[in-house]
Protein backbone atom coordinates (compact mmCIF):
# COMPACT_ATOMS: atom_id res chain seq x y z
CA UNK A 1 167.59 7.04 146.51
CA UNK A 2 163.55 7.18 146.53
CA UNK A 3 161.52 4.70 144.82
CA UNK A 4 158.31 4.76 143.20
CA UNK A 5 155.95 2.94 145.78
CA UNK A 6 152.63 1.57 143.29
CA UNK A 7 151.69 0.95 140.02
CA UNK A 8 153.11 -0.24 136.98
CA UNK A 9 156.97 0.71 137.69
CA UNK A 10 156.18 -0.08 141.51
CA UNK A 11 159.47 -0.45 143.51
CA UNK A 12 161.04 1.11 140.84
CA UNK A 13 164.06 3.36 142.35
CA UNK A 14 164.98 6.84 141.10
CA UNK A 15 167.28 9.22 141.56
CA UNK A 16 167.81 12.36 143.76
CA UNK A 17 170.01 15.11 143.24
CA UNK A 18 172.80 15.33 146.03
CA UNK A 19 171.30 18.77 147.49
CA UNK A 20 168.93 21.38 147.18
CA UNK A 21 165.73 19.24 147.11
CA UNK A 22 163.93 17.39 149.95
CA UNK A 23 162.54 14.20 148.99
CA UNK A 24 158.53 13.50 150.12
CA UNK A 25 159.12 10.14 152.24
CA UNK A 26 157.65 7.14 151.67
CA UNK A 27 154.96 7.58 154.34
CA UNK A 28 154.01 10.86 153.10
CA UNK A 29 153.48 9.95 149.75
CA UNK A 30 151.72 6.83 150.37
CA UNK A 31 149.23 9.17 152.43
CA UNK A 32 149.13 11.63 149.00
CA UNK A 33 148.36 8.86 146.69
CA UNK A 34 145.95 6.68 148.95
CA UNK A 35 144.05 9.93 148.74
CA UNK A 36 144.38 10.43 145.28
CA UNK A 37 143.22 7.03 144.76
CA UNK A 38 139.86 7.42 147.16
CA UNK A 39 139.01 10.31 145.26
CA UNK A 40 138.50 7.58 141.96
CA UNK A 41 141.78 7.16 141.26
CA UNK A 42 144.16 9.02 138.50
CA UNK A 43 143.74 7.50 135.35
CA UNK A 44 143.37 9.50 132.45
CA UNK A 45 144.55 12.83 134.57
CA UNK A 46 146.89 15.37 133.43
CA UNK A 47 149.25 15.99 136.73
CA UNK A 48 150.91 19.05 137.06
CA UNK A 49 154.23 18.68 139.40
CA UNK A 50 156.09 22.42 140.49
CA UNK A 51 159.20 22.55 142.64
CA UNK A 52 159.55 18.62 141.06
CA UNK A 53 163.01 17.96 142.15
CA UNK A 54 163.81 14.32 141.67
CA UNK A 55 160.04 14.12 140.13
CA UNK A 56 158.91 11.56 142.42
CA UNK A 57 156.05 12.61 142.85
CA UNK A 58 154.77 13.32 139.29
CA UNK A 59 156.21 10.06 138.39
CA UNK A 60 154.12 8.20 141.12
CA UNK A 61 151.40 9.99 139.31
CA UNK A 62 152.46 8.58 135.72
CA UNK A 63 152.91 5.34 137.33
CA UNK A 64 149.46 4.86 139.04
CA UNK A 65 147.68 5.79 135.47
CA UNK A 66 147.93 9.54 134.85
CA UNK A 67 147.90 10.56 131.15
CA UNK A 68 149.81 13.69 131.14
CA UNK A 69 152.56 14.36 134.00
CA UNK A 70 154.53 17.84 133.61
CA UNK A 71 157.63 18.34 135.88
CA UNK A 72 158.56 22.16 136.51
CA UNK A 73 161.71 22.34 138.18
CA UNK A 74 164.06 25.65 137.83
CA UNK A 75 167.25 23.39 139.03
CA UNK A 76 169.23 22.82 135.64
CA UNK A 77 170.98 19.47 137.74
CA UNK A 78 167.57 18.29 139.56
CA UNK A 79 165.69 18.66 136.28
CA UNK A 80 168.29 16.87 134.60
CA UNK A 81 167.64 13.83 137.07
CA UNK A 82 163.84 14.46 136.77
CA UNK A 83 164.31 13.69 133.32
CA UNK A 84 166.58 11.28 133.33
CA UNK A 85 164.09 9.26 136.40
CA UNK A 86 161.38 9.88 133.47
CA UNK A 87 162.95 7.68 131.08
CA UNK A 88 163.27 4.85 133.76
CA UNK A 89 159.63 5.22 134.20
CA UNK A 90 158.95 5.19 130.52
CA UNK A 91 161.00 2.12 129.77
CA UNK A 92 159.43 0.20 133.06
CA UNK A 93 155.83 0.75 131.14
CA UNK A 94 157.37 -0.74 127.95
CA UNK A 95 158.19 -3.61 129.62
CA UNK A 96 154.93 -3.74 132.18
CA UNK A 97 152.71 -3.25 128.91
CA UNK A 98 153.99 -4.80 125.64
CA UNK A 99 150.22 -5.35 124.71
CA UNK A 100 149.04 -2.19 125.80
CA UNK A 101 147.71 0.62 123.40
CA UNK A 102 149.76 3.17 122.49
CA UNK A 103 148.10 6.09 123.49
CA UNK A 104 148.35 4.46 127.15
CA UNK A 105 151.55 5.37 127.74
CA UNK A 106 152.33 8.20 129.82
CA UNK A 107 153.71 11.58 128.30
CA UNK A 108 155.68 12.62 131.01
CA UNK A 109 157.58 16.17 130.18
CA UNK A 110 159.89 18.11 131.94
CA UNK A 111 160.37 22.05 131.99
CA UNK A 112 163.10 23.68 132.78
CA UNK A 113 161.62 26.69 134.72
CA UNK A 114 160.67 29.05 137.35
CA UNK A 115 157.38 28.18 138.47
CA UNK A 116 155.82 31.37 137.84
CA UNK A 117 157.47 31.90 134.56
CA UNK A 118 155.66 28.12 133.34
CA UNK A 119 152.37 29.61 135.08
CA UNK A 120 152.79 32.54 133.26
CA UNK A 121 153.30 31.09 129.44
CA UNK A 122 150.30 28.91 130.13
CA UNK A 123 146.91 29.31 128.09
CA UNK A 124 143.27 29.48 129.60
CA UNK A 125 141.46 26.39 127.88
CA UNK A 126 137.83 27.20 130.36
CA UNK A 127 136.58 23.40 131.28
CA UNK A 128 139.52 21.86 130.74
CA UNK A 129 142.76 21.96 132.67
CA UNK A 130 145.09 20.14 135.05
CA UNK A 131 143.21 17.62 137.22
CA UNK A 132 145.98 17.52 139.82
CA UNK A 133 148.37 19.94 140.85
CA UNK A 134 151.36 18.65 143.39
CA UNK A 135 153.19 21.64 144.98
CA UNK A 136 155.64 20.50 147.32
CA UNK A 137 158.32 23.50 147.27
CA UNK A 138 161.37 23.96 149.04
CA UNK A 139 160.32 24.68 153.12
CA UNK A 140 162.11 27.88 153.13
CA UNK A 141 160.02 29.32 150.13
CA UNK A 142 158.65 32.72 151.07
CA UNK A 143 154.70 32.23 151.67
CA UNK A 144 154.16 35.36 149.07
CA UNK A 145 155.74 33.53 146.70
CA UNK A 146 153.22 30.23 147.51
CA UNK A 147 150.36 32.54 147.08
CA UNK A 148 151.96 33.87 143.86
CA UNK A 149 151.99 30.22 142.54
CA UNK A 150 148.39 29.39 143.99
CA UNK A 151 146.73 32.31 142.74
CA UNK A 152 148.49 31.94 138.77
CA UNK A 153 147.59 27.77 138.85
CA UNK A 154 143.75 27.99 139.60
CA UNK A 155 142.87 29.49 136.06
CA UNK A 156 144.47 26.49 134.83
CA UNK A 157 142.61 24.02 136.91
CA UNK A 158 139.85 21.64 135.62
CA UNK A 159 136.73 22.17 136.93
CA UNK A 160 137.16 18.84 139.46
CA UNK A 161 140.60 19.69 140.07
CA UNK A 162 142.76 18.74 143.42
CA UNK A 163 145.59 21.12 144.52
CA UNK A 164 147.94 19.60 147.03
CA UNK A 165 150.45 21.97 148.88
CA UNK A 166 153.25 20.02 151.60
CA UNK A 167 154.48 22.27 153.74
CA UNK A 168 156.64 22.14 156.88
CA UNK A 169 154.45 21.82 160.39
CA UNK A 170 156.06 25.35 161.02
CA UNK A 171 154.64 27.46 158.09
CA UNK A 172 150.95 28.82 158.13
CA UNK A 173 148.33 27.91 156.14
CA UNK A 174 148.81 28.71 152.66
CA UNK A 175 146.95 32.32 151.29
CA UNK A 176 144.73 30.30 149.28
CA UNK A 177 143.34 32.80 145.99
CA UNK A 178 139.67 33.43 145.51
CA UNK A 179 138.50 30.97 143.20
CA UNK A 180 140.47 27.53 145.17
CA UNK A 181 139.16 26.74 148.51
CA UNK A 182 140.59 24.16 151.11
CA UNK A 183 138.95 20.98 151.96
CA UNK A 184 141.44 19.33 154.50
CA UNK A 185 145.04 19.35 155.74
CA UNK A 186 146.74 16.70 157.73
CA UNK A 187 150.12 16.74 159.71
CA UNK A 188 152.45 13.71 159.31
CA UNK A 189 155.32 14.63 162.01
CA UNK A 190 157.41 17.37 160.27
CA UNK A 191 155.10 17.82 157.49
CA UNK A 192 151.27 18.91 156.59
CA UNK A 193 149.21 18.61 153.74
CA UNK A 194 147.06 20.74 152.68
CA UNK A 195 144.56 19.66 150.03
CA UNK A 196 142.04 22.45 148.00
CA UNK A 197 139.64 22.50 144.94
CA UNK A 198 138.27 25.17 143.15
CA UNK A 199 135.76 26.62 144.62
């Protein structure tokens, strides 16, 4: 089990499938979102989460204020849990926000897909876009096929945008496309982040 860590379904748990994804830990997370949060915060954002697994983090994302949170996971079983973690999120803002406006709740969808195929089927809407993209894919994923995914999400990036790649402390730096450019990366034991904006 994971759990969601702030926000209006804070301590929430949610489920993982039983193999094939690797859940962000607690520390790492808190590290992603504290930044997230310095940055002024996600409310309003639409959040993009590929190679969601579980959807933990996308739903930390929808939890902490995000408008929009899209979970693209080819798994058929982890993007049944994604979706099924989704509802628990939806229900916990029911019950955190009985007086809240409609329109605040958080449209959290999941699709069923290769991330490339999503990028792909994607339209170009020029100043608008995803405001954060989480990429957190599985360690073992060719680094072609991370520069694949890099180079077909920056068209659909806001102009303000955040990209966020995790990758094991063993891979290189990710072939960042023209057009996104990195501003940091920090190692947390096994794991780096790597954090980029269009440039």
């Amino acid at each position: 089990m994971t759990r969601i860590i702030a926000g209006f379904a804070g301590s929430l748990s949610l489920a993982v499938p039983r193999s094939g994804t690797r859940p962000t830990s607690d520390r790492v997370r808190e590290a992603i979102f504290s930044a997230l949060e310095a940055r002024g915060g996600l409310g309003g954002t639409r959040v993009l989460d590929l190679y969601a697994g579980s959807g933990a983090l996308g739903l930390e994302a929808a939890s902490r204020g995000a408008a929009t949170v899209t979970l693209v996971e080819k798994n058929a079983a982890a993007a049944r849990i994604a979706r099924q973690n989704a509802g628990v999120i939806e229900k916990a803002f029911q019950k955190a926000a009985r007086s809240a406006a409609p329109d605040a709740r958080p449209r959290i969808g999941v699709s069923v897909a290769a991330v490339q195929s999503y990028l792909r089927a994607q339209p170009v809407v020029p100043g608008a876009g995803f405001d954060v993209v989480l990429i957190d894919p599985p360690y073992d994923l060719p680094d072609e096929e991370l520069a694949e995914a890099l180079a077909a999400v920056t068209p659909l990036l806001a102009p303000d945008a955040v990209v966020l790649v995790e990758r094991s402390s063993r891979s290189p730096e990710p072939t960042w496309p023209a057009g996104l450019e990195l501003d940091r990366s920090k190692s947390y034991g096994e794991t780096v982040l790597w954090w980029a904006s269009p440039a």
